[in-house]
Protein backbone atom coordinates (compact mmCIF):
# COMPACT_ATOMS: atom_id res chain seq x y z
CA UNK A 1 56.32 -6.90 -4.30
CA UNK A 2 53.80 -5.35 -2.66
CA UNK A 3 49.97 -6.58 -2.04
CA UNK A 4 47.56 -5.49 -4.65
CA UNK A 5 45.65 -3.76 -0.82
CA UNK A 6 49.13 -2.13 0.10
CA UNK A 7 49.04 -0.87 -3.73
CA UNK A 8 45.67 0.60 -3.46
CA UNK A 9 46.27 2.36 -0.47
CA UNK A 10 49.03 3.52 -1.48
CA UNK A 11 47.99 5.12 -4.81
CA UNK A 12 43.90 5.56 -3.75
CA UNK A 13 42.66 8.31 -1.89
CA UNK A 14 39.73 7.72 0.05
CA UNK A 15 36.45 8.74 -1.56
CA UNK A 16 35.02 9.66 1.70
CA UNK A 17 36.99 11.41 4.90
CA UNK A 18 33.59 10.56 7.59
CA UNK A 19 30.99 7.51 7.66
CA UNK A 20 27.53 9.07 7.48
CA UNK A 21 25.18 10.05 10.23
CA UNK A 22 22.50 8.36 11.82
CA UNK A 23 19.92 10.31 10.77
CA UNK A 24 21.22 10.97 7.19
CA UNK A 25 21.51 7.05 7.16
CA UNK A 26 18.19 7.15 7.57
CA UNK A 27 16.70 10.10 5.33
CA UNK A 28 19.08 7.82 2.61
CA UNK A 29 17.60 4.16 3.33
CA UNK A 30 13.98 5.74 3.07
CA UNK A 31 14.81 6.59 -0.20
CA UNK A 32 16.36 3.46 -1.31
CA UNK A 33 13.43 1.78 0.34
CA UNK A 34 10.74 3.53 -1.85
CA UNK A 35 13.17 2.58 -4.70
CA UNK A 36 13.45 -0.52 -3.99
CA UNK A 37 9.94 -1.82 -5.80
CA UNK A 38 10.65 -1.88 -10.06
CA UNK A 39 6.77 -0.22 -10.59
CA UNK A 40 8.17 2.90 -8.28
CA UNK A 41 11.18 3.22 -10.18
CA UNK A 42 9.56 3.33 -13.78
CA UNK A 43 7.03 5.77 -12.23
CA UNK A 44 9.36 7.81 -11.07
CA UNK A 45 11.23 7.47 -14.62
CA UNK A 46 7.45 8.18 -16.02
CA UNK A 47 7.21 11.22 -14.28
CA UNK A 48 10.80 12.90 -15.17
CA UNK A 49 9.74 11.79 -19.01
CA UNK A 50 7.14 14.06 -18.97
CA UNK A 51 6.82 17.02 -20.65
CA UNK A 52 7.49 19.65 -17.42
CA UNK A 53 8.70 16.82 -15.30
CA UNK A 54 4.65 16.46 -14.27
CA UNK A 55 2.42 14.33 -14.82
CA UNK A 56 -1.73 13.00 -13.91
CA UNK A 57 -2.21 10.11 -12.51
CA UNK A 58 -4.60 8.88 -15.28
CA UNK A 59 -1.16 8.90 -17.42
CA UNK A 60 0.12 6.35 -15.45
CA UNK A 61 -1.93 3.88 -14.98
CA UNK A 62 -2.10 1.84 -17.85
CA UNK A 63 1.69 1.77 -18.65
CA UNK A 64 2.56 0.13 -15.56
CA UNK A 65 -1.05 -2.06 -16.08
CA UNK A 66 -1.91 -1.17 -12.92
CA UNK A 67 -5.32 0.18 -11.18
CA UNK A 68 -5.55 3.87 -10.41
CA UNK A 69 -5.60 3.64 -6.13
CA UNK A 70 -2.42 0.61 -6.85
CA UNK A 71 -0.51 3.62 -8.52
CA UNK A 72 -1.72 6.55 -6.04
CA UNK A 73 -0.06 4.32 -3.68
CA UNK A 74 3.28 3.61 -5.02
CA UNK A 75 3.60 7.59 -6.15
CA UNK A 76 2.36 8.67 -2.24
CA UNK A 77 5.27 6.21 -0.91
CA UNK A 78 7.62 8.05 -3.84
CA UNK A 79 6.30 11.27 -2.46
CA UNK A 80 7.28 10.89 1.26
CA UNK A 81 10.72 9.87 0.22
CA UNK A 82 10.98 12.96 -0.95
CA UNK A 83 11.53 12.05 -4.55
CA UNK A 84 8.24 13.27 -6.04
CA UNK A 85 5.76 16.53 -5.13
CA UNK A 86 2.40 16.92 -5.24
CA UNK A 87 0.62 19.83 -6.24
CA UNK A 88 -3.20 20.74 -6.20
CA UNK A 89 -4.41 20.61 -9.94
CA UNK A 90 -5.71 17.20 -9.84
CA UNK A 91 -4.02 14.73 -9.27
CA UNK A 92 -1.04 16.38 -10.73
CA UNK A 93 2.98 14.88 -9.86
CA UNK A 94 6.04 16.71 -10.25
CA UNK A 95 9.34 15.45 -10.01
CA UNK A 96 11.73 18.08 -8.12
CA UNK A 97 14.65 19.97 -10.47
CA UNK A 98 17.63 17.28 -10.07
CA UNK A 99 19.51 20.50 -7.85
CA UNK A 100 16.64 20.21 -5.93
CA UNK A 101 16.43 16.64 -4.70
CA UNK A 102 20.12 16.15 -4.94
CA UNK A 103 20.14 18.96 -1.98
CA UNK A 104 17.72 16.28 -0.15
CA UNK A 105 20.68 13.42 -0.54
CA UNK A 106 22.96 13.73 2.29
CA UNK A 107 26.19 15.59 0.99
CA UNK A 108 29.53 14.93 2.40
């Protein structure tokens, strides 16, 4: 009878043919990193709620109960991971089209 690892080799195809890169290793743990904090992920979640996927800083504040500069930095540490833009009406956030930041996820 064969090994329950010999069976899954046997019937499994690998989900991956190459290990990732160095530097898409890193792009990816800079992302996990700025997920890594629960206030970044509901932002985050906050933003993509909103109508347009946008949203002012002044929205955000009081549902995480947090102070205005707290949550400019948690969405400026979302924002160089790549996982929310900035653009100048305000202090208005955007989260990227999912096509969009999944083409700024390594792809193999």
């Amino acid at each position: 009878m064969p090994t329950t690892q010999t069976a899954l080799s046997a019937c499994c195809a690998p989900l991956v043919t190459e290990s990732i890169s160095a530097e898409d290793a890193v792009t990816l743990a800079a992302k996990f990193k700025a997920l890594a904090d629960p206030t970044r992920v509901r932002l985050l979640s906050m933003v993509a709620a909103h109508d347009g996927n946008e949203a002012c800083v002044c929205d955000l504040t009081e549902p995480v109960g947090l102070s205005q500069p707290t949550v400019s930095h948690h969405l400026k540490i979302l924002v160089d991971a790549g996982l929310l833009s900035r653009t100048k009406r305000g202090v208005w956030l955007t989260t990227p089209s999912f096509q969009d930041r999944s083409k700024s996820w390594p792809q193999r």
